[in-house]
PDB file of N, CA and C in Angstrom:
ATOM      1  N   UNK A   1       7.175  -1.541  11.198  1.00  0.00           N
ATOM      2  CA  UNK A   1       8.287  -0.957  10.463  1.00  0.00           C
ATOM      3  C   UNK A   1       7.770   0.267   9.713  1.00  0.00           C
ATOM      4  N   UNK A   2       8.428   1.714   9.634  1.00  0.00           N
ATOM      5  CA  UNK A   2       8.540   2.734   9.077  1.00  0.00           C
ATOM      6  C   UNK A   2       9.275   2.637   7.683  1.00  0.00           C
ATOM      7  N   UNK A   3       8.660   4.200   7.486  1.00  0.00           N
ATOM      8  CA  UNK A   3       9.823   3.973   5.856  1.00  0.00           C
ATOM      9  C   UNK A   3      11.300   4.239   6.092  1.00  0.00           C
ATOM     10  N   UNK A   4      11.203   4.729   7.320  1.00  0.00           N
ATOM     11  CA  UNK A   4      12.840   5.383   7.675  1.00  0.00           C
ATOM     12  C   UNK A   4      13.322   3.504   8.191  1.00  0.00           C
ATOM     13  N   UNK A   5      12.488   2.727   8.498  1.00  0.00           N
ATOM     14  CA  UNK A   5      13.283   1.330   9.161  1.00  0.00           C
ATOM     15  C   UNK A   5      13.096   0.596   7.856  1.00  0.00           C
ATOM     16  N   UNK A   6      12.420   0.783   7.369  1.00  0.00           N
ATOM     17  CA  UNK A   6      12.229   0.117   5.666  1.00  0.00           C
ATOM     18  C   UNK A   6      13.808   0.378   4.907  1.00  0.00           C
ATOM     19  N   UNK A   7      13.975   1.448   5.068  1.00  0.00           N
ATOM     20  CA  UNK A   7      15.348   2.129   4.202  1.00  0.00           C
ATOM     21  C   UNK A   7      16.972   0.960   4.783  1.00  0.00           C
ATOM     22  N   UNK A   8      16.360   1.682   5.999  1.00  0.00           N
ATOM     23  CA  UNK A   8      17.397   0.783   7.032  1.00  0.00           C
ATOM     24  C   UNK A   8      17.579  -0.363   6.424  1.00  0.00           C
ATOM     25  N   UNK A   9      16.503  -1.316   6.791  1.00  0.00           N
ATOM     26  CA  UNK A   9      16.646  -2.972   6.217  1.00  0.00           C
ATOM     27  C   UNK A   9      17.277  -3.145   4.933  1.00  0.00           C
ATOM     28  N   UNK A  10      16.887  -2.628   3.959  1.00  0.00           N
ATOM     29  CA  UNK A  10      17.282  -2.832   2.903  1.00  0.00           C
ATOM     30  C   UNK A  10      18.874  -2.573   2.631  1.00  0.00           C
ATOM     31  N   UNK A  11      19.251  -1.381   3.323  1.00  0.00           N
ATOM     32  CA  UNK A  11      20.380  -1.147   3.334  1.00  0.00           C
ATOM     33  C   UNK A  11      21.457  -2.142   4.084  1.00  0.00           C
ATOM     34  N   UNK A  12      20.807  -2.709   4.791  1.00  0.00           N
ATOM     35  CA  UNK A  12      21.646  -4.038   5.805  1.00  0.00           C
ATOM     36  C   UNK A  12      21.851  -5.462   5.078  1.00  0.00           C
ATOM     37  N   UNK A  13      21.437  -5.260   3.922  1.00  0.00           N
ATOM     38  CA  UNK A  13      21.180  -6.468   2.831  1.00  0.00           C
ATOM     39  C   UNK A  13      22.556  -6.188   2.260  1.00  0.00           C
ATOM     40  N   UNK A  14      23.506  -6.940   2.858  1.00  0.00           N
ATOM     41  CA  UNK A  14      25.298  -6.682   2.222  1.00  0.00           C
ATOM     42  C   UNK A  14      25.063  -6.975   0.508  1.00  0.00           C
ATOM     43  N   UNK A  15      24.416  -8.257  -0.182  1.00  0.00           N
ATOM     44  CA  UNK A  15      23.978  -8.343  -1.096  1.00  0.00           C
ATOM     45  C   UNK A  15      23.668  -7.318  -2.087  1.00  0.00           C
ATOM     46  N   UNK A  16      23.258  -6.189  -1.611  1.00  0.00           N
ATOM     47  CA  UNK A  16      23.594  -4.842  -2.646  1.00  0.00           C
ATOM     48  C   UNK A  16      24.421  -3.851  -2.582  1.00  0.00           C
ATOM     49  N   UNK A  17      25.592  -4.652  -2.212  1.00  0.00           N
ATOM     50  CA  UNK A  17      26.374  -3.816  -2.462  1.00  0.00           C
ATOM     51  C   UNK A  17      26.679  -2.202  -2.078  1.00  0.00           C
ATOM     52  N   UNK A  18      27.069  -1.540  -2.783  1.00  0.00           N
ATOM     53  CA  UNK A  18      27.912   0.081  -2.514  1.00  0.00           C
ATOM     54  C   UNK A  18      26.491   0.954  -2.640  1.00  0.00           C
ATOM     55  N   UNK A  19      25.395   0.043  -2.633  1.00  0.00           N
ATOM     56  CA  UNK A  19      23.878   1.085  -2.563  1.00  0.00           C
ATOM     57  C   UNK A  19      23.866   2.315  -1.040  1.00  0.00           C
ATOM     58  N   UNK A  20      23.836   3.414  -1.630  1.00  0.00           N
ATOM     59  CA  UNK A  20      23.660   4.291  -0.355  1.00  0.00           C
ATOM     60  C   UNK A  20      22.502   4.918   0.223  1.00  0.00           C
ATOM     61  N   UNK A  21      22.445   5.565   1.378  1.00  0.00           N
ATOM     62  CA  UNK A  21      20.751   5.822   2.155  1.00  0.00           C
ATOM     63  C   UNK A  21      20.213   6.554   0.958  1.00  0.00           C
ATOM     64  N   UNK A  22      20.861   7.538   0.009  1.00  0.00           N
ATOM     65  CA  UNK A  22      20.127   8.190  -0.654  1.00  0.00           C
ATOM     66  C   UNK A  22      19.568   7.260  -1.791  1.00  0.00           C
ATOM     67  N   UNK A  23      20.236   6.527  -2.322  1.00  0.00           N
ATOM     68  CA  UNK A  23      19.649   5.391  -3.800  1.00  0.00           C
ATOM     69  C   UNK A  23      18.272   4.877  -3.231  1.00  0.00           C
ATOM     70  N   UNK A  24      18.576   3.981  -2.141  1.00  0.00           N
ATOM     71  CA  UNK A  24      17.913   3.822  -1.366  1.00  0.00           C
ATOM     72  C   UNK A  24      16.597   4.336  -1.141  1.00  0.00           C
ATOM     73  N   UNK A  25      16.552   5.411  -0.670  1.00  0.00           N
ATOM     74  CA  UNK A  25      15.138   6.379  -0.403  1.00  0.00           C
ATOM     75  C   UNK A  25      14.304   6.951  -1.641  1.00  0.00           C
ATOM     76  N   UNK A  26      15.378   6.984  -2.476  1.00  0.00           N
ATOM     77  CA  UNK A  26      14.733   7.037  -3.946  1.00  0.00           C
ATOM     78  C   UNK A  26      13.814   5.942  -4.409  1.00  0.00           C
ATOM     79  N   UNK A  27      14.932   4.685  -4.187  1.00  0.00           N
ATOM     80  CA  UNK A  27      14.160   3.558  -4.637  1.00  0.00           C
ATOM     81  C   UNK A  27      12.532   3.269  -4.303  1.00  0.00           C
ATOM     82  N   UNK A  28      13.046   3.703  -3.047  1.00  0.00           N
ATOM     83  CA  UNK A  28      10.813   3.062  -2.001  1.00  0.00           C
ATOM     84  C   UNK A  28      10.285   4.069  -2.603  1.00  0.00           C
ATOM     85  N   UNK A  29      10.700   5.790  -2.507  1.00  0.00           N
ATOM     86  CA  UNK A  29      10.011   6.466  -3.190  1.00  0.00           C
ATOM     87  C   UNK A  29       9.137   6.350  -4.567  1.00  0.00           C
ATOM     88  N   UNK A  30      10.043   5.798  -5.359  1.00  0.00           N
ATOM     89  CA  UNK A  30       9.505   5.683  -7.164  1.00  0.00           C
ATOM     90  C   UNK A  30       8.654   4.607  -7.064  1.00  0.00           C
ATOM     91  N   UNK A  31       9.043   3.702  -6.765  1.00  0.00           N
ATOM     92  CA  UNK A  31       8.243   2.421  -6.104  1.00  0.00           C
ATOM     93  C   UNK A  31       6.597   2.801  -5.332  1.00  0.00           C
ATOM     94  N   UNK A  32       6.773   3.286  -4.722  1.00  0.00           N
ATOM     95  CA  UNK A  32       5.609   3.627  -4.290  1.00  0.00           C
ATOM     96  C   UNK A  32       4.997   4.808  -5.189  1.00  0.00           C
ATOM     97  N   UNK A  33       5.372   5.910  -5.908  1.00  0.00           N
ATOM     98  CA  UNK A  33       4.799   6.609  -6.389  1.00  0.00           C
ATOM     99  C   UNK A  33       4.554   5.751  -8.158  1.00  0.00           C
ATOM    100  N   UNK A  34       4.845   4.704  -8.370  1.00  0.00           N
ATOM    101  CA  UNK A  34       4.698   3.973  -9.706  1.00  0.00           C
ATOM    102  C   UNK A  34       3.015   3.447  -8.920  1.00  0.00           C
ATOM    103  N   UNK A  35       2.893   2.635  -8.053  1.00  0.00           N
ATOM    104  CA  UNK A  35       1.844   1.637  -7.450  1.00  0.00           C
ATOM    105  C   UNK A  35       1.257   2.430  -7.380  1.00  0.00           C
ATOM    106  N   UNK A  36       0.689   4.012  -6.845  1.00  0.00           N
ATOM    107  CA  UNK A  36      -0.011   4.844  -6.954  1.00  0.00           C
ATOM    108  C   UNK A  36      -0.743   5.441  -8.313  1.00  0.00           C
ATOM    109  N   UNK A  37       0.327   5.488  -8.994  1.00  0.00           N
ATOM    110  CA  UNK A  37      -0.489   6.607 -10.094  1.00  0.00           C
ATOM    111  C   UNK A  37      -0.865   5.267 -10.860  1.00  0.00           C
ATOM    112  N   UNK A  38      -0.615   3.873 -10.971  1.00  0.00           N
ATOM    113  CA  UNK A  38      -0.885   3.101 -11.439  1.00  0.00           C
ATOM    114  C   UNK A  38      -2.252   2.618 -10.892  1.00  0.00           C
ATOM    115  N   UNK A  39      -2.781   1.944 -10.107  1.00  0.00           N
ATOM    116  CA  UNK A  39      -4.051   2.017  -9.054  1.00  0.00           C
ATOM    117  C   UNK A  39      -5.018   3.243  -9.455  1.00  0.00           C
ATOM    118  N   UNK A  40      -4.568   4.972  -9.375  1.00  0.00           N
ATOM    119  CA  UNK A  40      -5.421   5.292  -9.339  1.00  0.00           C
ATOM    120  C   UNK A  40      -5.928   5.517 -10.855  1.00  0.00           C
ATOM    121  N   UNK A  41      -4.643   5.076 -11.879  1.00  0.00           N
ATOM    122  CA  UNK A  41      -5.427   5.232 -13.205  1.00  0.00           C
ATOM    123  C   UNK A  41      -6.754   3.903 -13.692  1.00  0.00           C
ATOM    124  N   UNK A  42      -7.015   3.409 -12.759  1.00  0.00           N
ATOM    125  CA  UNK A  42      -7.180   2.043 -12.807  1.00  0.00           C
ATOM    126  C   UNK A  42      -6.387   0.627 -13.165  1.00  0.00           C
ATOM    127  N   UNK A  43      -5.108   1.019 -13.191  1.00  0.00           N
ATOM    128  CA  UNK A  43      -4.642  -0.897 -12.835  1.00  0.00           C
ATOM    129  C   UNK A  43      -4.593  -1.299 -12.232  1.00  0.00           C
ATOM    130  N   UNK A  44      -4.137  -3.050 -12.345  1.00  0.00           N
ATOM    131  CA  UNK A  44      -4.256  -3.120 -11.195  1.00  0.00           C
ATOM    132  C   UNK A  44      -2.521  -3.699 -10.884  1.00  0.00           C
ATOM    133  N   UNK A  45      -1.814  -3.591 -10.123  1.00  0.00           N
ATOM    134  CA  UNK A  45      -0.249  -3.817  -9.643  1.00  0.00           C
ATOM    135  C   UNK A  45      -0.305  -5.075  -9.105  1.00  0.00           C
ATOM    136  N   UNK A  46       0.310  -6.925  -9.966  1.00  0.00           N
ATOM    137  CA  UNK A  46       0.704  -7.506  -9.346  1.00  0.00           C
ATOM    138  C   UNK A  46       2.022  -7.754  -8.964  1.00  0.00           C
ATOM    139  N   UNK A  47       2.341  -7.949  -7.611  1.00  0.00           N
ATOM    140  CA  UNK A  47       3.550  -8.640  -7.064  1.00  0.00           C
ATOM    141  C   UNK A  47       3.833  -9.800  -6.807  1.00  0.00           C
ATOM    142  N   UNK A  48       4.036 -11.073  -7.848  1.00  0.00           N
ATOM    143  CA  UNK A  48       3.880 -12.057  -7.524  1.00  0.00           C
ATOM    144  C   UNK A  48       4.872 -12.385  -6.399  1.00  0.00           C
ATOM    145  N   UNK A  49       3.859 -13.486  -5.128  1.00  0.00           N
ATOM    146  CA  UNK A  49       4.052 -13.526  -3.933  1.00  0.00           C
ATOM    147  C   UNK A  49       4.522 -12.694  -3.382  1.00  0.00           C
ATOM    148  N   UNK A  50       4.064 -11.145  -3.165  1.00  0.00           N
ATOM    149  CA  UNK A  50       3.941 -10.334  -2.727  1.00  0.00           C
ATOM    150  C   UNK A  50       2.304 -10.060  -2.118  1.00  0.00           C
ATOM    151  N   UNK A  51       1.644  -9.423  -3.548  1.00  0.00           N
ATOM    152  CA  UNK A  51      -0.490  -9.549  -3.377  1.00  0.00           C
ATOM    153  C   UNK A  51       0.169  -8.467  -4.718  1.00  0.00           C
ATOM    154  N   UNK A  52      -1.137  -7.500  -4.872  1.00  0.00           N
ATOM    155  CA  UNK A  52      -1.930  -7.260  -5.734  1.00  0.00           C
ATOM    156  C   UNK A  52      -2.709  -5.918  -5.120  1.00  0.00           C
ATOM    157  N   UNK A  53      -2.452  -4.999  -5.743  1.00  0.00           N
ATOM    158  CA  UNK A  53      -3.078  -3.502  -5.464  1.00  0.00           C
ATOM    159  C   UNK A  53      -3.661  -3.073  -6.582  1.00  0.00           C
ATOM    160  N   UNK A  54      -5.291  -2.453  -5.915  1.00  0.00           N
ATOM    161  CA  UNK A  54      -5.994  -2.584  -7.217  1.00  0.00           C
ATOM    162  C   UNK A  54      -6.994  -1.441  -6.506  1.00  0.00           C
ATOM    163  N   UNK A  55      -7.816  -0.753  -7.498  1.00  0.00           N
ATOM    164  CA  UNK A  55      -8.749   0.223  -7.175  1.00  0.00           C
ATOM    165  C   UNK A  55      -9.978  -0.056  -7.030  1.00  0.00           C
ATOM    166  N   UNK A  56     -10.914   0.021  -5.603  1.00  0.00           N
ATOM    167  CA  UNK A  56     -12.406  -0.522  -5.944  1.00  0.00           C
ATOM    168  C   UNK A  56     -13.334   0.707  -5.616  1.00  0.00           C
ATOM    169  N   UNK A  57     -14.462   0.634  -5.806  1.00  0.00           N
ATOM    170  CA  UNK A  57     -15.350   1.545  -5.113  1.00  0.00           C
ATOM    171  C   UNK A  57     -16.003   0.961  -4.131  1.00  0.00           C
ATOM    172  N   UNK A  58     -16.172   1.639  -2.975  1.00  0.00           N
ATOM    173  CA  UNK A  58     -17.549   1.423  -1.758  1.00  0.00           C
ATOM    174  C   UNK A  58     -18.394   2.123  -2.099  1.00  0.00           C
ATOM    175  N   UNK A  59     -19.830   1.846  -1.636  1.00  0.00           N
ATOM    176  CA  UNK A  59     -20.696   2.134  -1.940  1.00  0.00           C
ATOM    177  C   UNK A  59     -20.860   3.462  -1.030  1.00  0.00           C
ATOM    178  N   UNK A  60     -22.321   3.930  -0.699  1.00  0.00           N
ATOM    179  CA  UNK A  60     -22.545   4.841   0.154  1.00  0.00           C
ATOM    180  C   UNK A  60     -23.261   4.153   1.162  1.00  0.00           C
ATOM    181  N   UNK A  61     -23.109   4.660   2.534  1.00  0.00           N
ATOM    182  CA  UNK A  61     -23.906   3.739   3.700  1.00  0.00           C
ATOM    183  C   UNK A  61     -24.493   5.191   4.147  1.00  0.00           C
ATOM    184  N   UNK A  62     -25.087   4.240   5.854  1.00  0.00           N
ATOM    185  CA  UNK A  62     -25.116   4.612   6.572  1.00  0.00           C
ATOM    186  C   UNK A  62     -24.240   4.138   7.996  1.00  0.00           C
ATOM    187  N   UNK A  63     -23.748   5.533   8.442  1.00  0.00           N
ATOM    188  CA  UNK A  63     -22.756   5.277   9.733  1.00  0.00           C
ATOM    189  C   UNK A  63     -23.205   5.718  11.150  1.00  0.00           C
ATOM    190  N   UNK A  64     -22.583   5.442  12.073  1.00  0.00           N
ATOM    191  CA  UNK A  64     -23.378   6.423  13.218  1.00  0.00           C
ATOM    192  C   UNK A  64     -22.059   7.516  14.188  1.00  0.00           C
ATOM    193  N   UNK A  65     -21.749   8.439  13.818  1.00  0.00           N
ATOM    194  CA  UNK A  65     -21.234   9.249  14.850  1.00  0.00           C
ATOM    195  C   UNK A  65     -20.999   8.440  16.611  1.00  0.00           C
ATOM    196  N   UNK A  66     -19.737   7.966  17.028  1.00  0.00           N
ATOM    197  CA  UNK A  66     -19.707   7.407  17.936  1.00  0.00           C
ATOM    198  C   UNK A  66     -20.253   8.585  19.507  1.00  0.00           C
ATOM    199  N   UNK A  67     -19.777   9.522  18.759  1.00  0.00           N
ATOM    200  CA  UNK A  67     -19.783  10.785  20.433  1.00  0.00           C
ATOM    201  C   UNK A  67     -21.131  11.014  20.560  1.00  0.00           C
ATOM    202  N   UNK A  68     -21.610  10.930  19.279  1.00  0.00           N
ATOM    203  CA  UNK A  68     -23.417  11.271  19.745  1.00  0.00           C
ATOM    204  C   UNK A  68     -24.214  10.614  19.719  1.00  0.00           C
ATOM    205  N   UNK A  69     -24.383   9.686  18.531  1.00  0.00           N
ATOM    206  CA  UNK A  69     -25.036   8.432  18.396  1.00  0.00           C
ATOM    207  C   UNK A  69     -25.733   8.449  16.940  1.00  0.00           C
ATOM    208  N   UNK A  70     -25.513   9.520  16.674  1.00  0.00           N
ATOM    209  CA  UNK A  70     -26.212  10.358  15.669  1.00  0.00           C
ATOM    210  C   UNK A  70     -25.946   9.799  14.100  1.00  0.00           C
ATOM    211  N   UNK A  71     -27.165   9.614  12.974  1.00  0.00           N
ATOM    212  CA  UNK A  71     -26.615   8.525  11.934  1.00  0.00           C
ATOM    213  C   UNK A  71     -26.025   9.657  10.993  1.00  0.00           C
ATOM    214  N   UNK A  72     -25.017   9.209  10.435  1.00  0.00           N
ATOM    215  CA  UNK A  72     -24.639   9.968   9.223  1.00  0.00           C
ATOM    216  C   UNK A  72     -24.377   9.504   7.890  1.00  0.00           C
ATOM    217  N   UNK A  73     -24.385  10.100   6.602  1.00  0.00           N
ATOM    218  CA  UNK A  73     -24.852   9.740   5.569  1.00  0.00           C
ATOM    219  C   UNK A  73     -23.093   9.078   5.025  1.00  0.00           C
ATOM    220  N   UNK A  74     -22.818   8.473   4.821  1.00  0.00           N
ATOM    221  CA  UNK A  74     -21.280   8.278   4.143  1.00  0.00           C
ATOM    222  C   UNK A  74     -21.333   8.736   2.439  1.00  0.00           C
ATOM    223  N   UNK A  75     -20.736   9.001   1.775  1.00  0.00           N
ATOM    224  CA  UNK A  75     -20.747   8.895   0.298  1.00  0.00           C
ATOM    225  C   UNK A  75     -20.203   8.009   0.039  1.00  0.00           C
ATOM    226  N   UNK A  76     -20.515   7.795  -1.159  1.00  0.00           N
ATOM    227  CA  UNK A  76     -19.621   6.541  -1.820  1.00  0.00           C
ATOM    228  C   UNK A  76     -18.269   7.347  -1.688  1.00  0.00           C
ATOM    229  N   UNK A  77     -17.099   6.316  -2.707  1.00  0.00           N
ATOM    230  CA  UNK A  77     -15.904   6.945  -3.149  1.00  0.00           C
ATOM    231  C   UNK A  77     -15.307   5.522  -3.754  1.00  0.00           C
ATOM    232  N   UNK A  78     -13.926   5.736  -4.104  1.00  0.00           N
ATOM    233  CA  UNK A  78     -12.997   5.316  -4.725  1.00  0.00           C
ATOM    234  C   UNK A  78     -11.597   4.821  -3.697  1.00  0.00           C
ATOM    235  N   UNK A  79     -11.606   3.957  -3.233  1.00  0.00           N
ATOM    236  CA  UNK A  79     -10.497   3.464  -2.699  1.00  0.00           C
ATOM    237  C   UNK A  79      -9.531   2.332  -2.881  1.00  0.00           C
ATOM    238  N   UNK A  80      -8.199   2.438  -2.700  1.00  0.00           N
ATOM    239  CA  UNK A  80      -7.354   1.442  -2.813  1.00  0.00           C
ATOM    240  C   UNK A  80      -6.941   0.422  -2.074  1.00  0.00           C
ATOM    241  N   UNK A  81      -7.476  -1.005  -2.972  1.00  0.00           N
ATOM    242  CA  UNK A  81      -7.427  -2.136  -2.293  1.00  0.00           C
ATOM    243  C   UNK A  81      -5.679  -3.071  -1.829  1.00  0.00           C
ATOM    244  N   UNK A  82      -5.389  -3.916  -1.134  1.00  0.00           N
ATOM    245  CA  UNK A  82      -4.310  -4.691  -1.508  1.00  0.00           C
ATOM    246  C   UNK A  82      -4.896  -6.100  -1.024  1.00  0.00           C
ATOM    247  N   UNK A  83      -4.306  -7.191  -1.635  1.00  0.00           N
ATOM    248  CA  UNK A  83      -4.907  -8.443  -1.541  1.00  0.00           C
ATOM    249  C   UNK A  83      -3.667  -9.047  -1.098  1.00  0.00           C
ATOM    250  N   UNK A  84      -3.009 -10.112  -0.269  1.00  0.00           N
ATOM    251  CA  UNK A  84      -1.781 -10.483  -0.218  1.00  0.00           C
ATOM    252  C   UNK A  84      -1.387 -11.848  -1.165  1.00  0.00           C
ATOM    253  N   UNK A  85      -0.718 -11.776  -1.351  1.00  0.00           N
ATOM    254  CA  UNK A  85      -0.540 -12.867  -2.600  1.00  0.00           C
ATOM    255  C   UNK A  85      -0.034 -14.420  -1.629  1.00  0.00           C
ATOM    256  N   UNK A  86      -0.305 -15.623  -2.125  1.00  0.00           N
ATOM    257  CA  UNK A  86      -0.488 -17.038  -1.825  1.00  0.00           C
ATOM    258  C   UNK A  86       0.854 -16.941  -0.973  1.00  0.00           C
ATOM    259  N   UNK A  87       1.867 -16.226  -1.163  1.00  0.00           N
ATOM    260  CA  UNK A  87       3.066 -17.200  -0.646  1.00  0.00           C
ATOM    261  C   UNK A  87       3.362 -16.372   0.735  1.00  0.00           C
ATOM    262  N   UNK A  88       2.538 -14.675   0.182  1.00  0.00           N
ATOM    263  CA  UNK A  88       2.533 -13.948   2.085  1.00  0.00           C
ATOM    264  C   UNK A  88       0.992 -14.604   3.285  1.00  0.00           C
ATOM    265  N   UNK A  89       0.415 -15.229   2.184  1.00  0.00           N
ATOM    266  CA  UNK A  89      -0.511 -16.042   3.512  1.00  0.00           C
ATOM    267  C   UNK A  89       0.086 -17.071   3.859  1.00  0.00           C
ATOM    268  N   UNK A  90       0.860 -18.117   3.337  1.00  0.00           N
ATOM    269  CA  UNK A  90       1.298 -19.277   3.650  1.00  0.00           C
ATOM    270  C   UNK A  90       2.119 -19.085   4.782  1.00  0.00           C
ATOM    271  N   UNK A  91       2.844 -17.748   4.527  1.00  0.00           N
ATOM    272  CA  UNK A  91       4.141 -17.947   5.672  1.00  0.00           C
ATOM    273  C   UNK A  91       3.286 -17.217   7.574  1.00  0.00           C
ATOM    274  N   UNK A  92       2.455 -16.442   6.845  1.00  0.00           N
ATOM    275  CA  UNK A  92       1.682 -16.067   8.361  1.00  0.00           C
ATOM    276  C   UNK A  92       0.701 -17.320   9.149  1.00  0.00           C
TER     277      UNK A  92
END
């Protein structure tokens, strides 16, 4: 599923009523731009029985270039985790 089939679904939910594509696209929008600037300030976002988005660091490795074989240095960095919460493992 896309964000354009994301929009869709939600909108097929008779349950909300006179909500239109535009409320709608707003909504995932803010939603997703809240979980972002939240994460990268360091929090961490729970959704109960949803999971949990949170910021970790990786370290720095070593990788190998698949086309050549050749090792390359990775840097560390800063990336964003999600964990799924108890009630989205139960149902998979």
């Amino acid at each position: 599923m896309n964000r354009k089939e994301l929009i869709e679904s939600i909108l097929s939910d008779k349950s909300l009523g006179h909500l239109t594509k535009k409320d709608a696209d707003y909504f995932v929008s803010t939603m997703f731009d809240v979980i972002k600037k939240a994460v990268k300030k360091g929090d961490n976002v729970s959704l109960i029985g949803f999971g949990t988005f949170t910021k970790t660091k990786r370290s720095a490795r070593v990788g190998v270039n698949p086309s050549t074989g050749a090792k390359i240095k990775i840097k560390a960095k800063t990336v964003p985790k999600f964990r799924p919460g108890k009630a989205w493992k139960e149902i998979m």
